[in-house]
Each structure stands twice: as structure tokens, then as C-alpha cells.
N, C-alpha and C. Protein backbone atom coordinates (compact mmCIF):
# COMPACT_ATOMS: atom_id res chain seq x y z
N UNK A 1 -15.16 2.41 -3.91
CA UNK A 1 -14.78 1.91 -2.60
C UNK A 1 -13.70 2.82 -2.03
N UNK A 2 -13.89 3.17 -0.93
CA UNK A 2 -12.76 4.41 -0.47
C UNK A 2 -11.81 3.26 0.42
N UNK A 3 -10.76 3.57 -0.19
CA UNK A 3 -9.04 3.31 0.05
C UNK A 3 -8.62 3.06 1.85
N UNK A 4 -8.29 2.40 2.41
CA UNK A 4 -7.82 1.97 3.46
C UNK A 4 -6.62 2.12 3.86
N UNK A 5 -5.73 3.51 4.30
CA UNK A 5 -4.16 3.26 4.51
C UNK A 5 -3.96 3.24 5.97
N UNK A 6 -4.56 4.18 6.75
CA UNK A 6 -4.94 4.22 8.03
C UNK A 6 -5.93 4.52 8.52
N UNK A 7 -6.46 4.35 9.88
CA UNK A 7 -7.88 4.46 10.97
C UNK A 7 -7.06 4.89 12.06
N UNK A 8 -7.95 6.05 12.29
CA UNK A 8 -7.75 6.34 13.89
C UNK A 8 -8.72 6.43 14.47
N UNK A 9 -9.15 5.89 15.46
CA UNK A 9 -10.25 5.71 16.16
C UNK A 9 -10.42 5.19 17.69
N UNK A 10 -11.86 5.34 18.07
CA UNK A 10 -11.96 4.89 19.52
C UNK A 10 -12.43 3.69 18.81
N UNK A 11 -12.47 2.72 20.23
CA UNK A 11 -13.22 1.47 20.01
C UNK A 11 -14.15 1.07 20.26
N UNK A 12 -15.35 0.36 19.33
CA UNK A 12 -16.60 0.32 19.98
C UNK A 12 -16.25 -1.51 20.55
N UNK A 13 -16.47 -1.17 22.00
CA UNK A 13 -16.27 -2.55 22.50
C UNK A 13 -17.84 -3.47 22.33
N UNK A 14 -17.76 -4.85 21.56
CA UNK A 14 -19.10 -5.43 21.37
C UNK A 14 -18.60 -6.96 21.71
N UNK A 15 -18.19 -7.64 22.72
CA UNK A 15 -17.35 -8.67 23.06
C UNK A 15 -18.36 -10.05 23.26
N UNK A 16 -19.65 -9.86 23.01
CA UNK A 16 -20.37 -11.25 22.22
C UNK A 16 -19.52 -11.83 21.49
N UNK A 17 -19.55 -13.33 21.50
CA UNK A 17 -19.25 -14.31 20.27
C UNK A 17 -20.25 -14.90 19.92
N UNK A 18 -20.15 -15.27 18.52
CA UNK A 18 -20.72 -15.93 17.25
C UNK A 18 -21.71 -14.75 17.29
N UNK A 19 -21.36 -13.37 17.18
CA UNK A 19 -22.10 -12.58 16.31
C UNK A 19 -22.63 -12.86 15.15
N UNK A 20 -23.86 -13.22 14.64
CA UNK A 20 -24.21 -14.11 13.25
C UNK A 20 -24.98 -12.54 12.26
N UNK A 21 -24.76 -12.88 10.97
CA UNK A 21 -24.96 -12.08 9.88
C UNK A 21 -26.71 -11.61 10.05
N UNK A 22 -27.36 -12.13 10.88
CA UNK A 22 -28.96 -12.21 11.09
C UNK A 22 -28.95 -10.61 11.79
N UNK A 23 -27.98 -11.00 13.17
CA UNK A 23 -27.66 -10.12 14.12
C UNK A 23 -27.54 -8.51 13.39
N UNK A 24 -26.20 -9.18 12.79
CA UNK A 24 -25.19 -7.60 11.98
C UNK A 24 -26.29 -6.97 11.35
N UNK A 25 -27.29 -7.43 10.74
CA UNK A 25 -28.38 -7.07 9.27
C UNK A 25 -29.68 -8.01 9.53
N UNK A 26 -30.56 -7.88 10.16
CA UNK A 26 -31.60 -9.20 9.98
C UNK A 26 -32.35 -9.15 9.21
N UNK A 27 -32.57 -10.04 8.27
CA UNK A 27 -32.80 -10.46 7.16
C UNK A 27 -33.96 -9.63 6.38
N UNK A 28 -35.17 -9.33 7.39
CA UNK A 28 -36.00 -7.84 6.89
C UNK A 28 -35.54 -6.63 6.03
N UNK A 29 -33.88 -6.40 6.51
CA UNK A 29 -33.42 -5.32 5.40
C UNK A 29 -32.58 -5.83 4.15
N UNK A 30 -33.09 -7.09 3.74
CA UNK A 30 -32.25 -7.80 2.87
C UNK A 30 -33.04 -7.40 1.33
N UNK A 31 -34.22 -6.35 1.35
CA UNK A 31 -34.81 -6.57 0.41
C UNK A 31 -34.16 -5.58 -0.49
N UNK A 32 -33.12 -4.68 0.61
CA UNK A 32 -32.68 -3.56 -0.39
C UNK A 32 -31.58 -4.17 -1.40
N UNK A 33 -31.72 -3.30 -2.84
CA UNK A 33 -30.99 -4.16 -3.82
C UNK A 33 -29.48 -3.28 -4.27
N UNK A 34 -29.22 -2.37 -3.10
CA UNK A 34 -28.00 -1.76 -3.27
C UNK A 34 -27.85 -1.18 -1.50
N UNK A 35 -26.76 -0.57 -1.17
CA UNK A 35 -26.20 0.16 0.31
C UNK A 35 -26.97 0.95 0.36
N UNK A 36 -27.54 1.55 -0.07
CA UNK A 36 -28.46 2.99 0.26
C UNK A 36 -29.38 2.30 1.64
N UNK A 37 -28.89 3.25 2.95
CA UNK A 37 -29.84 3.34 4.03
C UNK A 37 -29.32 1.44 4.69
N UNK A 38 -28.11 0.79 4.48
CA UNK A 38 -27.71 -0.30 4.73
C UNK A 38 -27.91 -0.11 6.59
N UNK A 39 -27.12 1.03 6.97
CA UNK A 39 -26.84 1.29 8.39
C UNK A 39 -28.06 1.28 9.11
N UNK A 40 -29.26 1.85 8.77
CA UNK A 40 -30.30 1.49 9.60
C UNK A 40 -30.45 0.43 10.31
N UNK A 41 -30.13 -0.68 9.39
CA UNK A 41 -30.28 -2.04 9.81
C UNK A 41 -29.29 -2.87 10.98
N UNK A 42 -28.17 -1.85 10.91
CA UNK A 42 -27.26 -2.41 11.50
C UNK A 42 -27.42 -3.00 12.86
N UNK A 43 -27.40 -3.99 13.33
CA UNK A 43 -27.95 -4.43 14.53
C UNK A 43 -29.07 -4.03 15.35
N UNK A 44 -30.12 -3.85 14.28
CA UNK A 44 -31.20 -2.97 14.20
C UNK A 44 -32.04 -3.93 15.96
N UNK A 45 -31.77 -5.29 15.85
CA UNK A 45 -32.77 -5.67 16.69
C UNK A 45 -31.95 -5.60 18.28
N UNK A 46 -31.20 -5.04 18.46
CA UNK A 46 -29.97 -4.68 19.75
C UNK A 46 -30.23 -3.24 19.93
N UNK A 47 -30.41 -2.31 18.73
CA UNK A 47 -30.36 -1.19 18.58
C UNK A 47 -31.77 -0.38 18.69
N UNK A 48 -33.00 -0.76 18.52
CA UNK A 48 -34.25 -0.23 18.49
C UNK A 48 -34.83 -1.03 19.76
N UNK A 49 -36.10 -0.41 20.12
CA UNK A 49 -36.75 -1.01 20.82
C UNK A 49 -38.01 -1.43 19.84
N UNK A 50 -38.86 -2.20 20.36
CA UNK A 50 -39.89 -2.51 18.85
C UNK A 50 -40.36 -1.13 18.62
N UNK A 51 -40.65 -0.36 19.25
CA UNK A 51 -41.49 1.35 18.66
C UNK A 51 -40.38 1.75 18.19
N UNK A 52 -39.75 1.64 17.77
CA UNK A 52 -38.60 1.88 16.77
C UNK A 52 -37.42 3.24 17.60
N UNK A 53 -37.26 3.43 18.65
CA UNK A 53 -37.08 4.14 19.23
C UNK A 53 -35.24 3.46 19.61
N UNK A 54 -33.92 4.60 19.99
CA UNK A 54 -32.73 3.57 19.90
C UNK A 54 -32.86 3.07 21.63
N UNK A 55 -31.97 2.15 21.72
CA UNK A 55 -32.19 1.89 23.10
C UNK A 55 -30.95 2.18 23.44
N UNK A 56 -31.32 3.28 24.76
CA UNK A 56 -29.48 4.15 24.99
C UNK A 56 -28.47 3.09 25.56
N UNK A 57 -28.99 2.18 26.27
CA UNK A 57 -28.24 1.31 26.61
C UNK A 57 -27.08 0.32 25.62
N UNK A 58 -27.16 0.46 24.31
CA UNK A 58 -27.12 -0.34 23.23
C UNK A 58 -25.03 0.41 22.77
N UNK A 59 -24.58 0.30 23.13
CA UNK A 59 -22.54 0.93 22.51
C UNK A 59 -22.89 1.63 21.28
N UNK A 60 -23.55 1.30 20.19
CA UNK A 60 -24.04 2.26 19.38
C UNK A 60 -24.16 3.17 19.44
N UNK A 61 -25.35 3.47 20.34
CA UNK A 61 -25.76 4.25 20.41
C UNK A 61 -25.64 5.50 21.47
N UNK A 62 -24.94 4.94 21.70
CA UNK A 62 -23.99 5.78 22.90
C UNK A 62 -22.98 7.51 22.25
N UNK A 63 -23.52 8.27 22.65
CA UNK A 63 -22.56 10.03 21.72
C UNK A 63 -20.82 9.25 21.63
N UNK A 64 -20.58 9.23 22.84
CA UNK A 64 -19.00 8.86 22.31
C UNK A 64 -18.45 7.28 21.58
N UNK A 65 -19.51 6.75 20.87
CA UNK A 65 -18.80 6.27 19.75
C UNK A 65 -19.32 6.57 18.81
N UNK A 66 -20.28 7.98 17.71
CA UNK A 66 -20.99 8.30 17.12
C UNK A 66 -19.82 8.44 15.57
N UNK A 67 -18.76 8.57 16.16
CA UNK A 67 -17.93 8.90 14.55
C UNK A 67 -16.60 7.87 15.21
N UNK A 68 -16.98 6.86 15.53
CA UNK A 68 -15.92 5.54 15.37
C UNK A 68 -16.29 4.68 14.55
N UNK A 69 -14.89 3.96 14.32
CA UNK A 69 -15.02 3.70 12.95
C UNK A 69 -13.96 2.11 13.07
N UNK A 70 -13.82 1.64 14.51
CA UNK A 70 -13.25 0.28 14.47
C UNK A 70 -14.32 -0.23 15.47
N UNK A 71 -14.82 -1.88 15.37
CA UNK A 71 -15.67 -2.44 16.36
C UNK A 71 -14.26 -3.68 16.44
N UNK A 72 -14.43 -3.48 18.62
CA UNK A 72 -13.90 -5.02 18.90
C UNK A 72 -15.22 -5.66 19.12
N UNK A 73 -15.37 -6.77 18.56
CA UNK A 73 -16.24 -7.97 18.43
C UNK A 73 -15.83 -9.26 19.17
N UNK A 74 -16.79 -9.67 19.59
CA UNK A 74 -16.16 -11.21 20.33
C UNK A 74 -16.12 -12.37 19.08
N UNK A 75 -15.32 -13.29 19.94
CA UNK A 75 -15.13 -14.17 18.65
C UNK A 75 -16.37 -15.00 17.64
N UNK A 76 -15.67 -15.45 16.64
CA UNK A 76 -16.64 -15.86 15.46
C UNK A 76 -17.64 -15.04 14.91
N UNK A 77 -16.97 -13.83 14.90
CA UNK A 77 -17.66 -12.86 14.33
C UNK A 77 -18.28 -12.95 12.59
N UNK A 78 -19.52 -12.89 12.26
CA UNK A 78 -20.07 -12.72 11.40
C UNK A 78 -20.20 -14.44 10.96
N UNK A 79 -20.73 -15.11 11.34
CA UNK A 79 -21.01 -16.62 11.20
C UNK A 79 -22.34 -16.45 10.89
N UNK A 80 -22.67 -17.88 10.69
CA UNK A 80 -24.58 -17.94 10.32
C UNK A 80 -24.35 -17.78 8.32
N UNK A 81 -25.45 -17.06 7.85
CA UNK A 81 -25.62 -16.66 6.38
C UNK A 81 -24.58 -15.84 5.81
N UNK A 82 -24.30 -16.48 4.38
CA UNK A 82 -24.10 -15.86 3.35
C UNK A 82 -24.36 -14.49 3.04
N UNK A 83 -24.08 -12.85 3.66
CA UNK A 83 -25.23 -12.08 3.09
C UNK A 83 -24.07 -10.38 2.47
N UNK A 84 -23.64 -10.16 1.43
CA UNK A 84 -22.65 -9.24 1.90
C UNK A 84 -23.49 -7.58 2.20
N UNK A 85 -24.72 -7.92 2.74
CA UNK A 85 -25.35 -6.88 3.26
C UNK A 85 -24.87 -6.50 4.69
N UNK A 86 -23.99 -7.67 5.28
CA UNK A 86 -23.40 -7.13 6.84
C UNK A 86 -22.26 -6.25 6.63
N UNK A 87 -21.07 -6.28 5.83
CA UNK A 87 -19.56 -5.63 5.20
C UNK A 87 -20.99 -4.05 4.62
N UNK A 88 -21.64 -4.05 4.20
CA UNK A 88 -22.39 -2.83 3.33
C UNK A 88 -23.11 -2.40 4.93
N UNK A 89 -23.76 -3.07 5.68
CA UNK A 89 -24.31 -1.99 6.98
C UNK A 89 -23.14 -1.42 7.83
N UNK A 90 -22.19 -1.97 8.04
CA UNK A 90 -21.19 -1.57 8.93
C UNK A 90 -20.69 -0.97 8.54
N UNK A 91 -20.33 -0.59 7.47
CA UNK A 91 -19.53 0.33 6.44
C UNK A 91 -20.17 1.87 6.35
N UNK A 92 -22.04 1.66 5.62
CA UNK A 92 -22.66 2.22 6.07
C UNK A 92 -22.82 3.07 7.06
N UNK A 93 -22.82 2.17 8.44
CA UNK A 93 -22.55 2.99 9.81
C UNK A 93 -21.70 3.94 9.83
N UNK A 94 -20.04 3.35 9.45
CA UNK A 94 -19.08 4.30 9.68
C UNK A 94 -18.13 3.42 10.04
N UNK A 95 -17.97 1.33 9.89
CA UNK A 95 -17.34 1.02 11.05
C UNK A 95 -16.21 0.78 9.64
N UNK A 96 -14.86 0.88 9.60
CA UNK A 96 -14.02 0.53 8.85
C UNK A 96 -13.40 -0.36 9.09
N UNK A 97 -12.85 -1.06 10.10
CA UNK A 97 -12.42 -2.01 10.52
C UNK A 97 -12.91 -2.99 11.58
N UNK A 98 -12.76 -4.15 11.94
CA UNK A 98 -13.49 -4.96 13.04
C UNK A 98 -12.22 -5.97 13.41
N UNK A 99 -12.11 -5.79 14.99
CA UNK A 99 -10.95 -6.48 15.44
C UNK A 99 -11.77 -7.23 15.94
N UNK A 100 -11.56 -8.74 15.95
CA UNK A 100 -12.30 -10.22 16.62
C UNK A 100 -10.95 -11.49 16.93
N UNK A 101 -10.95 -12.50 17.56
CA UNK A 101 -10.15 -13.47 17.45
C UNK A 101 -10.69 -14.39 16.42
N UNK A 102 -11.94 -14.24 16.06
CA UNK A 102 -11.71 -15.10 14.35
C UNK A 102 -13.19 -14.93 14.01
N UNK A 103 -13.08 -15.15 12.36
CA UNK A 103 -14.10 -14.78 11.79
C UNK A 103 -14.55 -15.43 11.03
N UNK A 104 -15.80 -15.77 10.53
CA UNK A 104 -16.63 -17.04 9.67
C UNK A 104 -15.31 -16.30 8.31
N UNK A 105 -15.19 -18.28 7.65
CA UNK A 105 -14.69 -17.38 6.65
C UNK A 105 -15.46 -16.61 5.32
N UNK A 106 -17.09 -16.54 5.33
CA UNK A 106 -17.72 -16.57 3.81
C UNK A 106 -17.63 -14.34 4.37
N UNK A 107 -18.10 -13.92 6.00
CA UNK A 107 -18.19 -12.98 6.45
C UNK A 107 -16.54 -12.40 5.71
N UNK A 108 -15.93 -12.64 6.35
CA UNK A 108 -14.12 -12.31 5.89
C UNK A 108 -14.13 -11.61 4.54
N UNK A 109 -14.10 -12.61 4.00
CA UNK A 109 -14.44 -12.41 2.22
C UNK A 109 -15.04 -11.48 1.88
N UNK A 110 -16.48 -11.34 2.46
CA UNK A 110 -17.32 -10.57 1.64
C UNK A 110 -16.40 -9.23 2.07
N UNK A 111 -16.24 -8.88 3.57
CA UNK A 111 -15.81 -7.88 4.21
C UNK A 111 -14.35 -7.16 2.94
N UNK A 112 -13.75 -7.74 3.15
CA UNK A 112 -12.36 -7.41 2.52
C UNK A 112 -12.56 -6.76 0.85
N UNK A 113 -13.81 -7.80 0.23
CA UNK A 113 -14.26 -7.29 -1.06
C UNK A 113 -15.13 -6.14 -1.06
N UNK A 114 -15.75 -5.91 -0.29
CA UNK A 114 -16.25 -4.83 -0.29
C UNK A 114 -15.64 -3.46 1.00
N UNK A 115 -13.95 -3.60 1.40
CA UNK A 115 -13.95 -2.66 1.93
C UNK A 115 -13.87 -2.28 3.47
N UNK A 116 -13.97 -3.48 4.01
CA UNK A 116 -14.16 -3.89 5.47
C UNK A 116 -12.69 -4.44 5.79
N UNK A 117 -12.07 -3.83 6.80
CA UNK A 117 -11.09 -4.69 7.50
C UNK A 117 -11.04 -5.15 8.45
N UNK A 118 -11.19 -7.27 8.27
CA UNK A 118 -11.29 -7.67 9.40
C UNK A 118 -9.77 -8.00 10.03
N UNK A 119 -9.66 -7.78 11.21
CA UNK A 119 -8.51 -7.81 11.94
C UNK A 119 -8.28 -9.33 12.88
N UNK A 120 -7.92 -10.36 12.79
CA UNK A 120 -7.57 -11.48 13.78
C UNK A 120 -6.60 -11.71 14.84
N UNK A 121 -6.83 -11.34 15.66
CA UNK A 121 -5.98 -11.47 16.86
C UNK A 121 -6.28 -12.45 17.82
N UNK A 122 -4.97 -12.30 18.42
CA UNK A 122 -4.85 -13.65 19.79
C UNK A 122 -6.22 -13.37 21.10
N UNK A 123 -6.38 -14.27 21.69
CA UNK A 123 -7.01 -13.86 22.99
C UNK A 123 -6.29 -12.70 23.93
N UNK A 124 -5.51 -13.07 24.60
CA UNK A 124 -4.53 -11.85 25.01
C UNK A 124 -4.39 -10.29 24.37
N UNK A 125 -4.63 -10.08 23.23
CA UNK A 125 -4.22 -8.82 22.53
C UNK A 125 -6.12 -8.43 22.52
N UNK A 126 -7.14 -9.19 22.49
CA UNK A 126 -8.31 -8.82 22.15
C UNK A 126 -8.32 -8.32 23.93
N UNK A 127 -8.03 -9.07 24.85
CA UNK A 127 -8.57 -9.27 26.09
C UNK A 127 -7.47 -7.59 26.52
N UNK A 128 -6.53 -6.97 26.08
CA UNK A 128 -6.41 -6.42 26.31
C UNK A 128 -6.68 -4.70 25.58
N UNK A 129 -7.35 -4.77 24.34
CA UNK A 129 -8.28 -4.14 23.61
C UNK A 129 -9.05 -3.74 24.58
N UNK A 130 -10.18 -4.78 24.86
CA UNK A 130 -10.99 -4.99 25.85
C UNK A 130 -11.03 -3.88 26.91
N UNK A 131 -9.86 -4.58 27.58
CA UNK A 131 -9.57 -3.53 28.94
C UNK A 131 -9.49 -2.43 28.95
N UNK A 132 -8.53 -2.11 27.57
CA UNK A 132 -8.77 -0.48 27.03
C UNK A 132 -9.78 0.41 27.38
N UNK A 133 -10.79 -0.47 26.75
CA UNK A 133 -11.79 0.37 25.86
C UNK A 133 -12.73 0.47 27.83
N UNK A 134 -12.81 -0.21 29.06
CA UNK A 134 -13.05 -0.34 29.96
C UNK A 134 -12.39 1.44 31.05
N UNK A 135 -10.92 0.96 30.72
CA UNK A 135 -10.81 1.67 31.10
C UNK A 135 -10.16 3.30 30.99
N UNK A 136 -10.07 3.48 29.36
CA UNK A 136 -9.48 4.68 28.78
C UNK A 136 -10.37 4.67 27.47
N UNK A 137 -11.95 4.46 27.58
CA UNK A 137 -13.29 4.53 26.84
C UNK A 137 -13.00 5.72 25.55
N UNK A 138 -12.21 7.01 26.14
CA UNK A 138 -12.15 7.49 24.69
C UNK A 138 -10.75 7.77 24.01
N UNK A 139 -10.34 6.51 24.84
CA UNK A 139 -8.88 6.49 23.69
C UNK A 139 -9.12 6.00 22.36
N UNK A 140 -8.04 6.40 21.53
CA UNK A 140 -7.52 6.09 20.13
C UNK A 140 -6.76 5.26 19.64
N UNK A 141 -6.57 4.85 18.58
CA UNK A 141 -5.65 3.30 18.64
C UNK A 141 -5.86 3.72 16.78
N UNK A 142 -4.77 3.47 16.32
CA UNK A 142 -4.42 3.43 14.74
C UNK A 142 -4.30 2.28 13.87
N UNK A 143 -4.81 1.80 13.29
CA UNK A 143 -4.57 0.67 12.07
C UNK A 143 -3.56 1.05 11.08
N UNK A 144 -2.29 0.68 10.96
CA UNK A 144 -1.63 1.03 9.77
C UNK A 144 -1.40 -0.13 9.01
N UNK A 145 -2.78 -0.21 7.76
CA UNK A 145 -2.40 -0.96 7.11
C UNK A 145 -1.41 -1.32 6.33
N UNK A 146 -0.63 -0.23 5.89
CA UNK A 146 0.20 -0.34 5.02
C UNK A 146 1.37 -1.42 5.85
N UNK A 147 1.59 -0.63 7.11
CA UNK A 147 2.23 -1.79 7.86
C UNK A 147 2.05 -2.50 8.51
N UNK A 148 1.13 -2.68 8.46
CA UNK A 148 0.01 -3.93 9.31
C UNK A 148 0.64 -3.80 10.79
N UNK A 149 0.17 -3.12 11.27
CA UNK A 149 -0.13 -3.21 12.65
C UNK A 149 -1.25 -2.51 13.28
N UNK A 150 -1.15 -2.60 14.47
CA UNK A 150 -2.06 -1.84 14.87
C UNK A 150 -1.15 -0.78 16.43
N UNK A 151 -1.66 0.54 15.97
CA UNK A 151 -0.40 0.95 17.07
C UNK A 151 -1.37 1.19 18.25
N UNK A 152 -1.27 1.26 19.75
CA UNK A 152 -1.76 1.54 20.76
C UNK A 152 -1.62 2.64 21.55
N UNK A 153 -2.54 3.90 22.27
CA UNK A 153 -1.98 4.98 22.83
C UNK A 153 -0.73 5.17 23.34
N UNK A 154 -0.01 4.02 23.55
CA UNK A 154 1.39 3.96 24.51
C UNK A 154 2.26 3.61 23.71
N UNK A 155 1.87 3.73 22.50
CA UNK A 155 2.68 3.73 20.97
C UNK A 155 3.08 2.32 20.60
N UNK A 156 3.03 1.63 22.11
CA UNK A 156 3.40 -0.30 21.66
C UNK A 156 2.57 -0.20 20.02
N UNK A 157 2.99 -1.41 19.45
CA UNK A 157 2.38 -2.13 18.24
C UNK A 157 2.27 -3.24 18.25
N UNK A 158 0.84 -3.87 17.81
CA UNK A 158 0.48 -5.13 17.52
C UNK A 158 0.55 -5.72 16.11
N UNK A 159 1.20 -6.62 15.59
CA UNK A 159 1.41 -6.74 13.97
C UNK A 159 0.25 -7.72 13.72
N UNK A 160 -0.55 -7.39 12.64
CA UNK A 160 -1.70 -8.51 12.25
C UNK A 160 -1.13 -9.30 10.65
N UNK A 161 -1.83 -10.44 10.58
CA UNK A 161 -1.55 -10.98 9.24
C UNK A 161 -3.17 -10.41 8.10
N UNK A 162 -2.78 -10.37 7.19
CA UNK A 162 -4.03 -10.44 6.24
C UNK A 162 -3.40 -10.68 4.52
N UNK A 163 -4.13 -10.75 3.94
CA UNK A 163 -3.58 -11.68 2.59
C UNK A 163 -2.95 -10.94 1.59
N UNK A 164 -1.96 -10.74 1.04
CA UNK A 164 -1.39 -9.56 0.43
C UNK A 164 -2.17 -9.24 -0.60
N UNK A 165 -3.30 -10.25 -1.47
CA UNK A 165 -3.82 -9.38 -2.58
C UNK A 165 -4.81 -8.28 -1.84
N UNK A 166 -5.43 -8.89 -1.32
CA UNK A 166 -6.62 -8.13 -0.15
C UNK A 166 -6.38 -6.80 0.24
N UNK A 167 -4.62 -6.89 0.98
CA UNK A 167 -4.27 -5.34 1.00
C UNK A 167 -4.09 -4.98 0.35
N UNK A 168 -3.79 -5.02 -1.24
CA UNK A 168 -3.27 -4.40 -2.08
C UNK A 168 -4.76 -3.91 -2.28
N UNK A 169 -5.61 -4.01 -2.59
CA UNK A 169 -6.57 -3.67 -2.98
C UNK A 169 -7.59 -2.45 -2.15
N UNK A 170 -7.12 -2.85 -0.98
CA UNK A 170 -7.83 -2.06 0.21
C UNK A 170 -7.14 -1.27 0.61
N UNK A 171 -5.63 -1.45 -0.02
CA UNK A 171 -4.84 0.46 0.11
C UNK A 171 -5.20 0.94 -1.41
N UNK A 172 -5.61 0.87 -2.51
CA UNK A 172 -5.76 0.79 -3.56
C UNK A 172 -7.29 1.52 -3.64
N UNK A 173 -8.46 0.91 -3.09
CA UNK A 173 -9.81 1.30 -2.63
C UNK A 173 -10.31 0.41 -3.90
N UNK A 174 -10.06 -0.50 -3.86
CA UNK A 174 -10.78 -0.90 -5.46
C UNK A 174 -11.04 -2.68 -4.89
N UNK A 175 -12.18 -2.93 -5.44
CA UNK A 175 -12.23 -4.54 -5.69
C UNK A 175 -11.50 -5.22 -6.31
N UNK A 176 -11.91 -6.82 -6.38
CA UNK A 176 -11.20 -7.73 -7.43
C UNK A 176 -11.08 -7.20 -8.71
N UNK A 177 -12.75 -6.30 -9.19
CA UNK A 177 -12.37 -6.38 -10.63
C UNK A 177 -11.96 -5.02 -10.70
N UNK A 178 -12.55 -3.67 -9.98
CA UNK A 178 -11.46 -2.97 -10.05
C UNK A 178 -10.22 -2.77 -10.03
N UNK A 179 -9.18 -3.95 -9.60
CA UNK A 179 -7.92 -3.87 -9.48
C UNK A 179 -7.91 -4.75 -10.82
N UNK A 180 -8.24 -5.68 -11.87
CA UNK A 180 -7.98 -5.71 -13.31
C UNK A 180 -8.42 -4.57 -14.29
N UNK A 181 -8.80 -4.03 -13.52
CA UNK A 181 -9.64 -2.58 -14.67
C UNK A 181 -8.55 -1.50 -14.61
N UNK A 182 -7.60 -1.74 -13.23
CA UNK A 182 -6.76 -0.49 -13.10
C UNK A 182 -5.14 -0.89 -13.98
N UNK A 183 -5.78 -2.46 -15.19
CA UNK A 183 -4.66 -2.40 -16.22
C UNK A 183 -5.09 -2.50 -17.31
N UNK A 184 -6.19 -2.04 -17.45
CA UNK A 184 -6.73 -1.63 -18.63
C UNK A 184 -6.23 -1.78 -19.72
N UNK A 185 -5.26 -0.29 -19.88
CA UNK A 185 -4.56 -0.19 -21.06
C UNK A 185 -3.53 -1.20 -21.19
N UNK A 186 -2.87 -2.25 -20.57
CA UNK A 186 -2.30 -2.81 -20.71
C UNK A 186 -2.82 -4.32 -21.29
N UNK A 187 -4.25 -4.77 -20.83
CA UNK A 187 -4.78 -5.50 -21.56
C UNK A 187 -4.70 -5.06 -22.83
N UNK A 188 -5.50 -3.95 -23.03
CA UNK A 188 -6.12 -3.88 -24.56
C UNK A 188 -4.67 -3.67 -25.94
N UNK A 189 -3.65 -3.33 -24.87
CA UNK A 189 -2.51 -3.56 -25.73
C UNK A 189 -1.95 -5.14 -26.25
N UNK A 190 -1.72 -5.57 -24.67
CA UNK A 190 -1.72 -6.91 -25.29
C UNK A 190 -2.87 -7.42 -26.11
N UNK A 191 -3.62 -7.61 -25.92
CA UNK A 191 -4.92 -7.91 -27.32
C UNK A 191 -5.15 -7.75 -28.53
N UNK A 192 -4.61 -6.12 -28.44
CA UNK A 192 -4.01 -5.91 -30.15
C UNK A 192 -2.65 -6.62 -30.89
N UNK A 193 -2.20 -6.44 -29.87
CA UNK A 193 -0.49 -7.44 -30.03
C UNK A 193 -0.85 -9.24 -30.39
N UNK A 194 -1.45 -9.15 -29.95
CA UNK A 194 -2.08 -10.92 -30.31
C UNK A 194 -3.03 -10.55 -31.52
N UNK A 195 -4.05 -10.22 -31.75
CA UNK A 195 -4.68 -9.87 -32.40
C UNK A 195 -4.00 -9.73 -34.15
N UNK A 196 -2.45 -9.06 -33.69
CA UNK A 196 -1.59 -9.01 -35.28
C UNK A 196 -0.91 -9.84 -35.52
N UNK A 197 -0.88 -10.98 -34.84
CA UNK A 197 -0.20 -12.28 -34.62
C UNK A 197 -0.92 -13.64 -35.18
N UNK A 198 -2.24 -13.34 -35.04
CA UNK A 198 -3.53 -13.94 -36.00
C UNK A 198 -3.63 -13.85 -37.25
């Protein structure tokens, strides 16, 4: 899992709510049994026309957001199914972070475990994201996780909350169980230490 300390990026503005996990990934590319080729899928039915062709109209698919790597989302982002094939297509894509005013919590989870940072903000701070992205389309905007904010071209900062094991792990680049694996030697010491105590 590659490590999360900062993003710099434009924003792909996608300001639908209750974006559902069907949407992000629909369920047709659910048969794959690992990420390989996840991004195809990515809002595949927004993104193709049925002849499989992209539809230019679609923020995707648009040249100037081709190597961005934050989506603003409208609220209740990633609701509907269980699937952590949506955190694996977006990732896939290229998207590293997703700013929304709130998010299913099973989507959250999967996101954070596999690498995804979801961002929760007020109405006001999204609504002015928003405007951004309206009217300075290829500006940049920074995530500093380490200090949780988010800084803005005009250098203001927005401070977000997220759960301290979560970041530790996502400045770290490692999962749940990668972050017990990265004490390894310290288990297997204690173990022997008990072990002569038997």
C-alpha cells in the first residue's frame, strides 16, 4: 500500500449525493478476485457509452483531470453495498483522496484500509471547494496529512478530523495487519520470553 503524507492536486468536481458503491464499481466488475484492471470499472456506467466508447462529457474523462488524484463528491458518498472493490477502482484510477460532507460508514472503512483518504467536511468548506474547482478548474490544493489539513491556493487552511490509528497507518502505507507485522521482532521476542517462563 503506498504511504499517504501529502497530495497535490486539482480537483475532480463530482457533486452528486448518495453516490452508491453500484455507481463507483457496478457489480459486473465484481468478478475480479484482486485490483488488477479495478479502474476500468470505475464509474464505468457514467463513463462509457454502451459501445464502450468514453463519453467526453463525463469529469473523468476530461485531459485536465487525467493525473488528479483528489475527487470532491457530493454527500453520502459511497452508500448502498458492502464492496471494497470501490477504495481498489479509485485508487486504481489514480484518485488518493475523496473530499464529501459524509460518507456511508462500511465505504469509510474499507477506504482508509485499503489506502483511500476520505476527507469530511462542513457544507460551507465543500460549497466552497466547489466554487473553486468552477472557477480556477486547474488549481491545486494540498492534503497534509500529517497535519491534517487541507491547504488552499491562497495558502488559507482547512483542518479535517480522521482517526489517529487510520493515520498512523496511511502515513505508514501499511494496513491493520501490516502495522502488527511492522513489530514483528518484538512479538517473537516477547514469545520467547514467555515461552522460558513455562
Amino acid at each position: 500500500m503506498e504511504k499517504i503524507v501529502t497530495i497535490t492536486s486539482k480537483i475532480i468536481p463530482l457533486p452528486r449525493n448518495s453516490i452508491d458503491t453500484d455507481q463507483i464499481i457496478p457489480a459486473r466488475y465484481l468478478k475480479a478476485v484482486d485490483k488488477e484492471g479495478m479502474a476500468n470499472g470505475l464509474f464505468a456506467d457514467w463513463r462509457y457509452n454502451p459501445d464502450g466508447t468514453p463519453k467526453a462529457d463525463f469529469v473523468l474523462n476530461q485531459p485536465r483531470y487525467q493525473d488528479a488524484k483528489i475527487l470532491l463528491a457530493g454527500d453520502n458518498f459511497g452508500c448502498g453495498s458492502s464492496r471494497e472493490h470501490a477504495p481498489w477502482a479509485l485508487i486504481g484510477w489514480g484518485i488518493r483522496a475523496v473530499i464529501s460532507t459524509s460518507f456511508a460508514d462500511i465505504f469509510k472503512n474499507n477506504a482508509l484500509k485499503n489506502g483511500l483518504l476520505p476527507i469530511a467536511v462542513d457544507q460551507s468548506t465543500f460549497q466552497s471547494l466547489l466554487d473553486l474547482t468552477q472557477e480556477l478548474p486547474d488549481a491545486e490544493i494540498t492534503i497534509d496529512l500529517e497535519k491534517q489539513r487541507i491547504i488552499l491556493p491562497d495558502a488559507k487552511t482547512i483542518a479535517f478530523e480522521i482517526e489517529p490509528f487510520a493515520r498512523r497507518c496511511l502515513l505508514m502505507g501499511v494496513d491493520q495487519l501490516g502495522y502488527i507485522l511492522s513489530f514483528e521482532k518484538q512479538i517473537f521476542a516477547y514469545e520467547e520470553k514467555m515461552a522460558q517462563l513455562l
